[in-house]
Every structure is written in structure tokens, then in C-alpha cells.
N, C-alpha and C. Protein backbone atom coordinates (compact mmCIF):
# COMPACT_ATOMS: atom_id res chain seq x y z
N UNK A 1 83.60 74.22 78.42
CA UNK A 1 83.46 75.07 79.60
C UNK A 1 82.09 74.77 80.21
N UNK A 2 82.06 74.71 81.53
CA UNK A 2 80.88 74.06 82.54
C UNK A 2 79.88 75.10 82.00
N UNK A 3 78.45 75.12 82.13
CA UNK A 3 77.62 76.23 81.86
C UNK A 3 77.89 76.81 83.76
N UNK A 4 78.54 76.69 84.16
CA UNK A 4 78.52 77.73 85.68
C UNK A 4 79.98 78.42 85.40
N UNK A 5 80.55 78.23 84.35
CA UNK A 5 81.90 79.23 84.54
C UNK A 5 81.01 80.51 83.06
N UNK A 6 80.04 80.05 82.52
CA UNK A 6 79.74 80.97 81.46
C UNK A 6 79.01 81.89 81.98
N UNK A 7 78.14 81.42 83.49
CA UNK A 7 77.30 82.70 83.64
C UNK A 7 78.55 83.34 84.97
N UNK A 8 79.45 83.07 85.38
CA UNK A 8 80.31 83.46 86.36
C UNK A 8 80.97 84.59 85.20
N UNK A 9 81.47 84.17 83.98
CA UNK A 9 81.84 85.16 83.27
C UNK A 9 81.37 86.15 82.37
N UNK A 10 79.50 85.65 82.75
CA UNK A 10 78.88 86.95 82.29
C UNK A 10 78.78 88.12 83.18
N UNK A 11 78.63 87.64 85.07
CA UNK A 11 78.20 88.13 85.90
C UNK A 11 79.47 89.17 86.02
N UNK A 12 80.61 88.55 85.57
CA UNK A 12 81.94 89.61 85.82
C UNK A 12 81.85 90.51 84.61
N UNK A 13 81.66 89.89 83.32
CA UNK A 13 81.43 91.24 82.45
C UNK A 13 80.23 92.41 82.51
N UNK A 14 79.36 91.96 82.96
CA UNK A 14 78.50 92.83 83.26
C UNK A 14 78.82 93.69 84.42
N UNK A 15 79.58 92.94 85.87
CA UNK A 15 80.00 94.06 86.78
C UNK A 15 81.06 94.94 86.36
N UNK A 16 81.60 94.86 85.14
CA UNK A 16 83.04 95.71 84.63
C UNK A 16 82.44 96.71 83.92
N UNK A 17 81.57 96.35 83.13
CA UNK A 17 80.41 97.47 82.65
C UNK A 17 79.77 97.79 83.75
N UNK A 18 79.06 97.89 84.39
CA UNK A 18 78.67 98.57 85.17
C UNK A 18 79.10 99.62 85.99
N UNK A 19 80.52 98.99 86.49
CA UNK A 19 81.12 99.79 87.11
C UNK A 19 82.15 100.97 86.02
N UNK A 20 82.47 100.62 84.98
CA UNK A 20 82.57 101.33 83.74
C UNK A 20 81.76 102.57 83.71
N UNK A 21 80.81 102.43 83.67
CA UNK A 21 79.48 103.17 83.43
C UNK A 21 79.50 104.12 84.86
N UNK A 22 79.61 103.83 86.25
CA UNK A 22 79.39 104.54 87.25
C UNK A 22 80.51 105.39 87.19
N UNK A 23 81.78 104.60 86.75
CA UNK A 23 83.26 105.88 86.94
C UNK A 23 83.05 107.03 85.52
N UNK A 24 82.22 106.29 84.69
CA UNK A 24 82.41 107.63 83.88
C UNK A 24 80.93 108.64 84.10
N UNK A 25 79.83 108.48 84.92
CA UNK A 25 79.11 109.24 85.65
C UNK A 25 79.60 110.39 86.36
N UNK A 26 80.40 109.61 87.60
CA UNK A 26 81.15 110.20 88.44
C UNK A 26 81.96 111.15 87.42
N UNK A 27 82.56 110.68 86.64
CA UNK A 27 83.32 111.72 85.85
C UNK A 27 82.68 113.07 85.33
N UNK A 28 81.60 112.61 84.88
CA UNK A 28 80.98 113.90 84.53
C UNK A 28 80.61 114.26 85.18
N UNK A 29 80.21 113.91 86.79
CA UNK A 29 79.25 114.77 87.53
C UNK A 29 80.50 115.76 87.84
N UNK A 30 81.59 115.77 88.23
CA UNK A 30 82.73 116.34 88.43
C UNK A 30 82.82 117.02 87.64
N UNK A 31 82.71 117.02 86.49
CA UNK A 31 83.16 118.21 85.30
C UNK A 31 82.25 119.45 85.20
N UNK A 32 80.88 118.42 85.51
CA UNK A 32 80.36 119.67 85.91
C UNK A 32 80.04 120.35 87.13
N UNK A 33 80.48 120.09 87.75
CA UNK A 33 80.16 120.81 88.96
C UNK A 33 82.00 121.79 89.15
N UNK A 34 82.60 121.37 88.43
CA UNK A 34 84.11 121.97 88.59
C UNK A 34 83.36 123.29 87.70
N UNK A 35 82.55 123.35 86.55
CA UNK A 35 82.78 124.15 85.49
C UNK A 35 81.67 125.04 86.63
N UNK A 36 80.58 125.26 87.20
CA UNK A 36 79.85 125.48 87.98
C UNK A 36 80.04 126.99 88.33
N UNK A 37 79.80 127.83 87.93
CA UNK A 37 80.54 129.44 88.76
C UNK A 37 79.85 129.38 90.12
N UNK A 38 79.02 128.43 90.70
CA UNK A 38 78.27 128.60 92.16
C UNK A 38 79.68 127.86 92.52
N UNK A 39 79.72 128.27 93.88
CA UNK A 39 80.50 127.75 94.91
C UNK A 39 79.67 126.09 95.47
N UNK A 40 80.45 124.90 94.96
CA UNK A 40 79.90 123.95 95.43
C UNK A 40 80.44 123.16 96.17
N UNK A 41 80.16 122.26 96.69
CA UNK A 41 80.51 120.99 97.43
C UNK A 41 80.13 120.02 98.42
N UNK A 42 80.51 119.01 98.37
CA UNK A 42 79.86 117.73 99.17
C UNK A 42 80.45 117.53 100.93
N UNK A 43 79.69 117.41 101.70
CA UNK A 43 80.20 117.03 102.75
C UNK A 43 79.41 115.80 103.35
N UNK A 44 80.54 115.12 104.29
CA UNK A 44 79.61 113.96 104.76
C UNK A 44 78.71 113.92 106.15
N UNK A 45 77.40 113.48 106.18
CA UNK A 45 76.50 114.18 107.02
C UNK A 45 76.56 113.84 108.58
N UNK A 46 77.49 113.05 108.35
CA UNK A 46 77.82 112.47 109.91
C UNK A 46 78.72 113.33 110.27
N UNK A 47 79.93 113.28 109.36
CA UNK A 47 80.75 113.80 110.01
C UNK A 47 81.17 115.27 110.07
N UNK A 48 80.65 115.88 108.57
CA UNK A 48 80.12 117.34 108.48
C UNK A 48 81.63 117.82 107.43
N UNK A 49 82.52 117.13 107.61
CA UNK A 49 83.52 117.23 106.82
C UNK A 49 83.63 117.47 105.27
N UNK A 50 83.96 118.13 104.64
CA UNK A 50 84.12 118.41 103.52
C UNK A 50 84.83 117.11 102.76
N UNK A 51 84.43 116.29 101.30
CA UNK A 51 84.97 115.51 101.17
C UNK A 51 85.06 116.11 99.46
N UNK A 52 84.79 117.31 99.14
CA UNK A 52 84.34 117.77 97.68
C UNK A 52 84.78 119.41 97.72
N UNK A 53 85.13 120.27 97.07
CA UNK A 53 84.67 121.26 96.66
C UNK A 53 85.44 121.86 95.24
N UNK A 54 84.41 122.76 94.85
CA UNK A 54 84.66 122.70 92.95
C UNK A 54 85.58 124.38 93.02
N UNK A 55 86.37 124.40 92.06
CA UNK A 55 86.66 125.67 92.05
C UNK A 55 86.03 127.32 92.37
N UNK A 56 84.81 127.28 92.47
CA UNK A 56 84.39 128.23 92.71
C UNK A 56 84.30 128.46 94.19
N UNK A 57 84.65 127.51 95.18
CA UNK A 57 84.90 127.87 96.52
C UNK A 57 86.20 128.57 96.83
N UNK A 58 87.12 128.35 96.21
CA UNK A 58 88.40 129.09 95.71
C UNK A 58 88.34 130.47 95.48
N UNK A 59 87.11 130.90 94.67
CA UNK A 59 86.81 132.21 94.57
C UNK A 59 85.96 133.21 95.55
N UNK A 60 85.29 132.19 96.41
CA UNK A 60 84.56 133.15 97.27
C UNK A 60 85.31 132.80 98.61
N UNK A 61 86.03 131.64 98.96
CA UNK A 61 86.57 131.70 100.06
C UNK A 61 88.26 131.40 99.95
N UNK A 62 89.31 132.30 100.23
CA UNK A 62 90.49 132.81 99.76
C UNK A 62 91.25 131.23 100.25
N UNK A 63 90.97 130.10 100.32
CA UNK A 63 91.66 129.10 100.74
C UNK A 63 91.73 128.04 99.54
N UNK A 64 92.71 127.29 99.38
CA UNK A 64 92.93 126.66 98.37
C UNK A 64 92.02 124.92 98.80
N UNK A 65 91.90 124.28 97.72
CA UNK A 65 90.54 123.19 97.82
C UNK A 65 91.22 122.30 98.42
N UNK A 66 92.73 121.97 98.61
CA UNK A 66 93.51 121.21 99.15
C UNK A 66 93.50 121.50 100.94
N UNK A 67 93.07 122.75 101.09
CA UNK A 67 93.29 123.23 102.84
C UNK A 67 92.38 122.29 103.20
N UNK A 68 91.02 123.03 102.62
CA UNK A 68 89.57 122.74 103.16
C UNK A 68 89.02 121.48 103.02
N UNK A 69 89.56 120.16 102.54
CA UNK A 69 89.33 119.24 102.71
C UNK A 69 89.54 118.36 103.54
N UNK A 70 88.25 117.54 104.34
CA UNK A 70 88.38 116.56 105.15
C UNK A 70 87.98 117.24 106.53
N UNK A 71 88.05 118.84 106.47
CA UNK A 71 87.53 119.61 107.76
C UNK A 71 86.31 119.89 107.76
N UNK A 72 85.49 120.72 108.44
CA UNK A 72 84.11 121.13 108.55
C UNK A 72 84.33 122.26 108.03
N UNK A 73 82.93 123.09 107.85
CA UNK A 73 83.40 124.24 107.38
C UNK A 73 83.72 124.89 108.44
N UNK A 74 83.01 124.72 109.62
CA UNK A 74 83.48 125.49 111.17
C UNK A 74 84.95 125.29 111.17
N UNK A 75 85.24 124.17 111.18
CA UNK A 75 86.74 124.15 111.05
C UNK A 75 87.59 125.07 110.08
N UNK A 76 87.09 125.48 108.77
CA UNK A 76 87.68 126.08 108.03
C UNK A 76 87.20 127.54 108.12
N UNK A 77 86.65 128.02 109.12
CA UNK A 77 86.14 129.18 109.31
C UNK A 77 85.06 129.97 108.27
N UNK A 78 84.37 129.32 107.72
CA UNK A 78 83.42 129.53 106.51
C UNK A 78 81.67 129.79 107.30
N UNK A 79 81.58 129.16 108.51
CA UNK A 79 80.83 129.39 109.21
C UNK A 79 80.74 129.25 110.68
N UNK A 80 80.18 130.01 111.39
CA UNK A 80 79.54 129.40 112.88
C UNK A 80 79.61 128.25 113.38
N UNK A 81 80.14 127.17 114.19
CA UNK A 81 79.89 125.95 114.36
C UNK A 81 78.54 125.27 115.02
N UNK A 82 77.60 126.35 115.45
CA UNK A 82 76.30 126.35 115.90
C UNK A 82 75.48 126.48 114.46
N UNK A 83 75.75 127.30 113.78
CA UNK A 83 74.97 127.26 112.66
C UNK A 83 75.28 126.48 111.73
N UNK A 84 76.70 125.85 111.52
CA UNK A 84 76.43 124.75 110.66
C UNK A 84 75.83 123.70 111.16
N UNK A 85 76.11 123.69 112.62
CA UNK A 85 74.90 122.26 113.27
C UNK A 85 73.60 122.34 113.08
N UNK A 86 73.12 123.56 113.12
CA UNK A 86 71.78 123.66 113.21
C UNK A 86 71.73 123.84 111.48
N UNK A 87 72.08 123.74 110.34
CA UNK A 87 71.95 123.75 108.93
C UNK A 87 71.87 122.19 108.74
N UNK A 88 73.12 121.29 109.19
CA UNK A 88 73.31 119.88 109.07
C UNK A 88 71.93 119.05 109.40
N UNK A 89 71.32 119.33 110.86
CA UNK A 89 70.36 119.10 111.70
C UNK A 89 68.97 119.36 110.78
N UNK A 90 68.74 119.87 109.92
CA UNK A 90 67.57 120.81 109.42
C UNK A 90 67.74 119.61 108.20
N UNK A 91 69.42 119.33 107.49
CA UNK A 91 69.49 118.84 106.29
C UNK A 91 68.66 117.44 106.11
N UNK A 92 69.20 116.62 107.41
CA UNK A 92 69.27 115.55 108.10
C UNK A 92 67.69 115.21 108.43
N UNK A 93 67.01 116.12 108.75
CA UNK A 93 65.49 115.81 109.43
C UNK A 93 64.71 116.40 108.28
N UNK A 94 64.91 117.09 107.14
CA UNK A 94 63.72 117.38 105.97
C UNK A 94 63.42 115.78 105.15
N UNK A 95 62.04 116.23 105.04
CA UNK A 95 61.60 115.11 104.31
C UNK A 95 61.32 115.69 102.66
N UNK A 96 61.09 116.78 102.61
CA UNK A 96 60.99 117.76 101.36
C UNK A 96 62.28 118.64 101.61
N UNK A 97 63.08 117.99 100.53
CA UNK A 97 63.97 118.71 99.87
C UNK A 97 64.34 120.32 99.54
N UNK A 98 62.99 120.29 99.06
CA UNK A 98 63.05 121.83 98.70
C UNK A 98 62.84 123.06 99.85
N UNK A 99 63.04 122.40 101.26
CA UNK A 99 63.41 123.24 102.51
C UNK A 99 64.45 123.82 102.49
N UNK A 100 65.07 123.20 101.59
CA UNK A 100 66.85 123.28 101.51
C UNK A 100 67.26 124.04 100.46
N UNK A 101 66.57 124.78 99.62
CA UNK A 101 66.89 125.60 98.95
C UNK A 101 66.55 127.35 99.28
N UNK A 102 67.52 128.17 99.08
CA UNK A 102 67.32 129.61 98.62
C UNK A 102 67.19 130.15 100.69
N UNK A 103 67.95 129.31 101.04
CA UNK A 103 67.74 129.99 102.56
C UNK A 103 68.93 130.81 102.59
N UNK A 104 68.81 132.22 103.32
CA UNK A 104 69.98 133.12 103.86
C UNK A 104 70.30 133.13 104.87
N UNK A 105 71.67 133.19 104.57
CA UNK A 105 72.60 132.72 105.92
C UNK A 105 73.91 134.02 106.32
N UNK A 106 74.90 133.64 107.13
CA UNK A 106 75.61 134.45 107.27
C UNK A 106 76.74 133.61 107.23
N UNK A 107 77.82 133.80 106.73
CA UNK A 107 78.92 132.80 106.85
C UNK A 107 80.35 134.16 106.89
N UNK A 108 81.34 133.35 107.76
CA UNK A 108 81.92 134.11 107.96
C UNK A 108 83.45 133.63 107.19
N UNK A 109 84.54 134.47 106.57
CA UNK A 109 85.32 133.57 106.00
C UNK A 109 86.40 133.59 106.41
N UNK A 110 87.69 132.87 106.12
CA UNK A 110 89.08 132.67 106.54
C UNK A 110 89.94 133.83 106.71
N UNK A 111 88.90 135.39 106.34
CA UNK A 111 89.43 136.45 106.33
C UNK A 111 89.20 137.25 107.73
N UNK A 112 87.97 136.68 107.92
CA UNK A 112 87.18 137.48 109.11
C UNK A 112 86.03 138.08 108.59
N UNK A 113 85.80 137.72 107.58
CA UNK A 113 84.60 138.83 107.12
C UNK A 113 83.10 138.30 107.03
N UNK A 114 82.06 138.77 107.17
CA UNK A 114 80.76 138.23 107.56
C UNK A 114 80.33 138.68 106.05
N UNK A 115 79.89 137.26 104.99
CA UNK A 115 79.36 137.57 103.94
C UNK A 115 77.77 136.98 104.28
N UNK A 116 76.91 137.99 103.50
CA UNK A 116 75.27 136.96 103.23
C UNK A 116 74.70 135.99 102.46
N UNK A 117 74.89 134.77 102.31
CA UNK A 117 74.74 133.84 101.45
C UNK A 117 73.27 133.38 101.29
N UNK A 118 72.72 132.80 100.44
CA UNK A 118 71.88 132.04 99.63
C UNK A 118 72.41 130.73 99.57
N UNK A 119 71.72 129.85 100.63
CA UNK A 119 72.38 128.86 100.90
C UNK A 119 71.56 127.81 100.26
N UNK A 120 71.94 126.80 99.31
CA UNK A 120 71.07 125.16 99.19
C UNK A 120 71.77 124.00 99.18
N UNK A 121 71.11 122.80 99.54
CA UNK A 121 71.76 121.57 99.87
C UNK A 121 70.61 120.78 99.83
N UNK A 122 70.94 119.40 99.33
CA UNK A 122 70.17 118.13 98.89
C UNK A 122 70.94 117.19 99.48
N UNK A 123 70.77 115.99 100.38
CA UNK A 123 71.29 115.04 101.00
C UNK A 123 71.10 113.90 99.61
N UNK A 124 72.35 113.23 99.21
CA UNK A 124 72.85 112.35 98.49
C UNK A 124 73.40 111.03 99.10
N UNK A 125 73.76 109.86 98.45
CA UNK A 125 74.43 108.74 98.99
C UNK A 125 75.78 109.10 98.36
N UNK A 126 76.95 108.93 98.54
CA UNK A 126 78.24 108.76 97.94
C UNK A 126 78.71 107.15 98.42
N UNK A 127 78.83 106.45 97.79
CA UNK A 127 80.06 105.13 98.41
C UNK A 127 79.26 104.45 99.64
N UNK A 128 77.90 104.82 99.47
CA UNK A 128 76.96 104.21 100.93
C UNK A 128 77.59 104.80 102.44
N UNK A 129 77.38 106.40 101.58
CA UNK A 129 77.84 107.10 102.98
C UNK A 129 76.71 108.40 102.63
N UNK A 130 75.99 108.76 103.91
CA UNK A 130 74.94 110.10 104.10
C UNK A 130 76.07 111.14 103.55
N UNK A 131 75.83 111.64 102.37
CA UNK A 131 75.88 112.96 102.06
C UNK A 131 75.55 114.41 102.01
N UNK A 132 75.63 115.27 101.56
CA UNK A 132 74.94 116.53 101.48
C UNK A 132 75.86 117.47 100.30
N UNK A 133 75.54 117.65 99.44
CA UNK A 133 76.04 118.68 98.13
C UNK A 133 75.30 119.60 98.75
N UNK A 134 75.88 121.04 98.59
CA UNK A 134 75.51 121.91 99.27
C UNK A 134 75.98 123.20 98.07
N UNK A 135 75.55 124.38 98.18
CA UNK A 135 75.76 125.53 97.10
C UNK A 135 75.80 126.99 97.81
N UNK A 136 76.62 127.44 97.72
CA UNK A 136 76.12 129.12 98.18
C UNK A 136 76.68 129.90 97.20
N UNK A 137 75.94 131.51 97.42
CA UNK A 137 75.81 132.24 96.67
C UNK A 137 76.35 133.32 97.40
N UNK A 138 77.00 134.59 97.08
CA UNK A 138 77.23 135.45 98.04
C UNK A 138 76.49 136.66 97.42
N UNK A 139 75.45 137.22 98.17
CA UNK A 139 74.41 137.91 97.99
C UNK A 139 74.68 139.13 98.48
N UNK A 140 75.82 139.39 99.51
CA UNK A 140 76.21 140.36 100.35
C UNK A 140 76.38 141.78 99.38
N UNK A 141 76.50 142.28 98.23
CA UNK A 141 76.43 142.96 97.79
C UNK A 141 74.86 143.55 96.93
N UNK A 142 74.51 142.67 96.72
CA UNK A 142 73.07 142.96 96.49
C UNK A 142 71.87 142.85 97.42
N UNK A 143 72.58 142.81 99.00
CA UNK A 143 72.07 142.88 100.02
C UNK A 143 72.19 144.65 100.40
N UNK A 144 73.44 145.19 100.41
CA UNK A 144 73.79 146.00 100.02
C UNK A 144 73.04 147.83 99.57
N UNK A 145 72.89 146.70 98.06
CA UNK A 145 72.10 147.86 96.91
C UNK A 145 70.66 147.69 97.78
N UNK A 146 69.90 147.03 98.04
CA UNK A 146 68.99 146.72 99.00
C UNK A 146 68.49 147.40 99.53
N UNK A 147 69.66 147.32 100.93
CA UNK A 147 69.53 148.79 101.82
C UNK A 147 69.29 149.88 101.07
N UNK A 148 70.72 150.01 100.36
CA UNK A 148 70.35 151.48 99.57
C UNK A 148 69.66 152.10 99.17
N UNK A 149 68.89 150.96 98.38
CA UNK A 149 67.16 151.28 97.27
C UNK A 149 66.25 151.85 98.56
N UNK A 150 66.08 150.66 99.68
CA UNK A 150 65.55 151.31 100.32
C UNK A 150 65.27 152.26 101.09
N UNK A 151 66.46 153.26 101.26
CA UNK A 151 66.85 153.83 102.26
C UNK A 151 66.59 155.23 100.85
N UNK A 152 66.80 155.14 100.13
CA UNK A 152 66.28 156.22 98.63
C UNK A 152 64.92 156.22 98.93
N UNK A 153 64.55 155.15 98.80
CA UNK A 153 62.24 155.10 98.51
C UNK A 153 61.90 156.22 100.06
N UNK A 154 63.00 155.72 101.18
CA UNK A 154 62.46 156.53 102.13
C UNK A 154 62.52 157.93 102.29
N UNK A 155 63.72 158.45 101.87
CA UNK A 155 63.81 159.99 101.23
C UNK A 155 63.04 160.44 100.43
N UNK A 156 62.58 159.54 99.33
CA UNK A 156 61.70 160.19 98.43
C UNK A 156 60.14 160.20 99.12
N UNK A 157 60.04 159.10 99.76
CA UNK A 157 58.48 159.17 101.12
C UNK A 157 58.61 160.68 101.73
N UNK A 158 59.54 160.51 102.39
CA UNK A 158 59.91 162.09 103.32
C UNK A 158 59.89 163.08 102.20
N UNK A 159 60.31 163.18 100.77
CA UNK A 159 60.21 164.65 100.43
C UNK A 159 59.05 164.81 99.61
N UNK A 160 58.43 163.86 99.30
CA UNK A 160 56.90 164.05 99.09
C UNK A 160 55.57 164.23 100.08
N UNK A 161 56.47 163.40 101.31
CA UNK A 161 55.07 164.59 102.69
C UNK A 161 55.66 165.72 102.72
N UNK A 162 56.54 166.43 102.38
CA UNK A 162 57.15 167.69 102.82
C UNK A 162 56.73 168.19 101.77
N UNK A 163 56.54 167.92 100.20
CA UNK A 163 56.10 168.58 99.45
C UNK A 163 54.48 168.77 99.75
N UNK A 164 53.97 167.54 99.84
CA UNK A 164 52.27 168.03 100.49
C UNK A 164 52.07 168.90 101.69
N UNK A 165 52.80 168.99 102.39
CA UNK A 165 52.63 169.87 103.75
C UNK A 165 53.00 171.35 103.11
N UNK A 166 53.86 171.33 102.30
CA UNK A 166 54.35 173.06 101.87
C UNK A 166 53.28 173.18 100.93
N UNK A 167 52.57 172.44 99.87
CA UNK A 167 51.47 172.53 99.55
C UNK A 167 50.05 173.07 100.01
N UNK A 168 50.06 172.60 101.04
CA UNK A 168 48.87 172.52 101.68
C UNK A 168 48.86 173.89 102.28
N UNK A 169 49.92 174.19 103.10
CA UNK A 169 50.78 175.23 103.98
C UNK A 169 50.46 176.76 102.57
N UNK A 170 50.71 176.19 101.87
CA UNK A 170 51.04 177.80 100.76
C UNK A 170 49.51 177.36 100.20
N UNK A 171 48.53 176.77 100.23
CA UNK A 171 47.57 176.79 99.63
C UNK A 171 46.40 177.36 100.65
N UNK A 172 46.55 176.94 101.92
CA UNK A 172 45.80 177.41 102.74
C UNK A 172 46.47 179.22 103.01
N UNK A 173 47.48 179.67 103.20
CA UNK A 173 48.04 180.97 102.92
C UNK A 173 47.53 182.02 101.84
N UNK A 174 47.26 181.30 100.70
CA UNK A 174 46.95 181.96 99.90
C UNK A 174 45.30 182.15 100.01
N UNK A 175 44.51 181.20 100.44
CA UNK A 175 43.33 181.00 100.38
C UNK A 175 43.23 182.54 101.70
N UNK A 176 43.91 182.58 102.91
CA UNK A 176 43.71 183.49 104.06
C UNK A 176 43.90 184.90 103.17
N UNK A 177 44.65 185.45 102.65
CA UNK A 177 44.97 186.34 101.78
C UNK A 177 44.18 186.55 100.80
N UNK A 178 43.52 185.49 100.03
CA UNK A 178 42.34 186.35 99.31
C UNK A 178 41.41 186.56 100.19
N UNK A 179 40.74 185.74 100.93
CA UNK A 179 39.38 186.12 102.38
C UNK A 179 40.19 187.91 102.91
N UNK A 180 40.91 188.20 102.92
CA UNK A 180 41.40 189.34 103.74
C UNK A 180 40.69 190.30 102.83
């Protein structure tokens, strides 16, 4: 055998491993991001289209992973089509990454309903195509307790000047009453 068919048939065993090695990456990155209780998934940054999402989008947005693929999320009614432009736009122009984490948003879902999310996303390559893995959280209930807490601290503000004023009120009273 020529020494040019030995390195032709190293160059192919090594690309079979290699590419060996990338499908079983890919495999796990999938497993975990399926096992994931965050709502995840990949879209492509050009086109904004969903080309990914893991079971937990299933749970926060009532559509099955088969609908929502290949559409935007505007398309799938998950958000605003102004605000996913202006999210994509933001993804697209950070040079630090970590812009892209822990921002709140409003997304609206296939139900009609306006939830508050905790939104993050990291721009990736897939297949030598601009990506974006993206994550939300639905916060809308502990947005919620929030209000609530706060809207308590303010009652308790209000019945502690009312307790100093009846204080003050029955202390100065009493003070007129002994002078008498």
C-alpha cells in the first residue's frame, strides 16, 4: 500500500472519531438540557426561529414541542414581536455575555396570559449557524407574593404612625390634665 493511501486512511479514521465524539456530545448536551426543569431552547439568530426546545417549555407554555418548532416565538405567541426583536438585537450586539442573564421580561402565552419571566440567553454556533440557547423562568407568582409583602410592610408603616400619633395624642392629654 502507497504511503499516500496510509495517511488518506488515517485522515478518515480520525474524521470518524471525531465526528463519533461530536454526535455523542450533542447527545448529551440534549439529555441534559431535556432533564432541565428551566424552560429551554435554541433559536437561530437570523432567523429567530425556534430550532430546539426541552420539555420544560411544554410545562410553562401549553403547546406541544412539535407546534413550536421552526416558528418564532412571536409566531408562537410566547412573546411580543417588538420585544423579541429588541431581545434578539441586544443578543446579537453584546460583547459580554453576562448582559444576557437574569433580565425580566413579560411574555405572553398561547393562552392569552401575560406571565413575568427571568429571561437568559448566550449566542452559540450550531452546524455554522448564529445561535442563541435561551432560558426562562416564570417569576409571575413570586412577583406576586412581592406585591403582597409589600403592600403588608405598608400597613404595618401606617399602623405604627398611627400608633405614635395616638401616643403622642394621649401623652400630651394626659400631661394637660395633670398641669390642670
Amino acid at each position: 500500500m502507497p504511503p499516500a493511501y496510509g495517511l488518506l486512511f488515517y485522515l478518515f479514521k480520525h474524521q470518524q472519531k471525531t465526528e463519533a465524539l461530536l454526535t455523542a456530545s450533542r447527545e448529551r448536551l440534549i439529555k441534559i438540557l431535556n432533564l432541565s426543569p428551566v424552560a429551554t431552547y435554541i433559536i437561530e439568530l437570523d432567523t429567530g426561529k425556534l430550532i430546539y426546545s426541552n420539555a420544560a417549555c411544554e410545562n410553562l407554555f401549553p403547546e406541544k414541542r412539535g407546534n413550536i418548532l421552526g416558528k418564532t416565538l412571536a409566531e408562537n405567541g410566547f412573546i411580543t414581536s417588538k420585544s423579541h426583536h429588541e431581545l434578539l438585537n441586544k443578543i446579537r450586539e453584546a460583547k459580554n455575555s453576562s448582559s444576557n442573564h437574569g433580565i425580566e421580561i413579560e411574555v405572553k402565552t398561547t393562552g392569552g396570559e401575560i406571565k413575568d419571566m427571568l429571561f437568559s440567553a448566550d449566542p452559540i454556533d450550531i452546524d455554522n449557524k448564529k445561535c442563541c440557547i435561551e432560558t426562562v423562568v416564570d417569576i409571575s407568582e413570586m412577583k406576586k407574593e412581592e406585591k403582597a409583602i409589600r403592600r403588608a410592610f405598608e400597613k404595618e408603616k401606617e399602623l405604627g404612625e398611627m400608633k405614635s400619633r395616638f401616643v403622642s395624642f394621649g401623652t400630651m392629654e394626659w400631661n394637660q390634665e395633670r398641669l390642670e
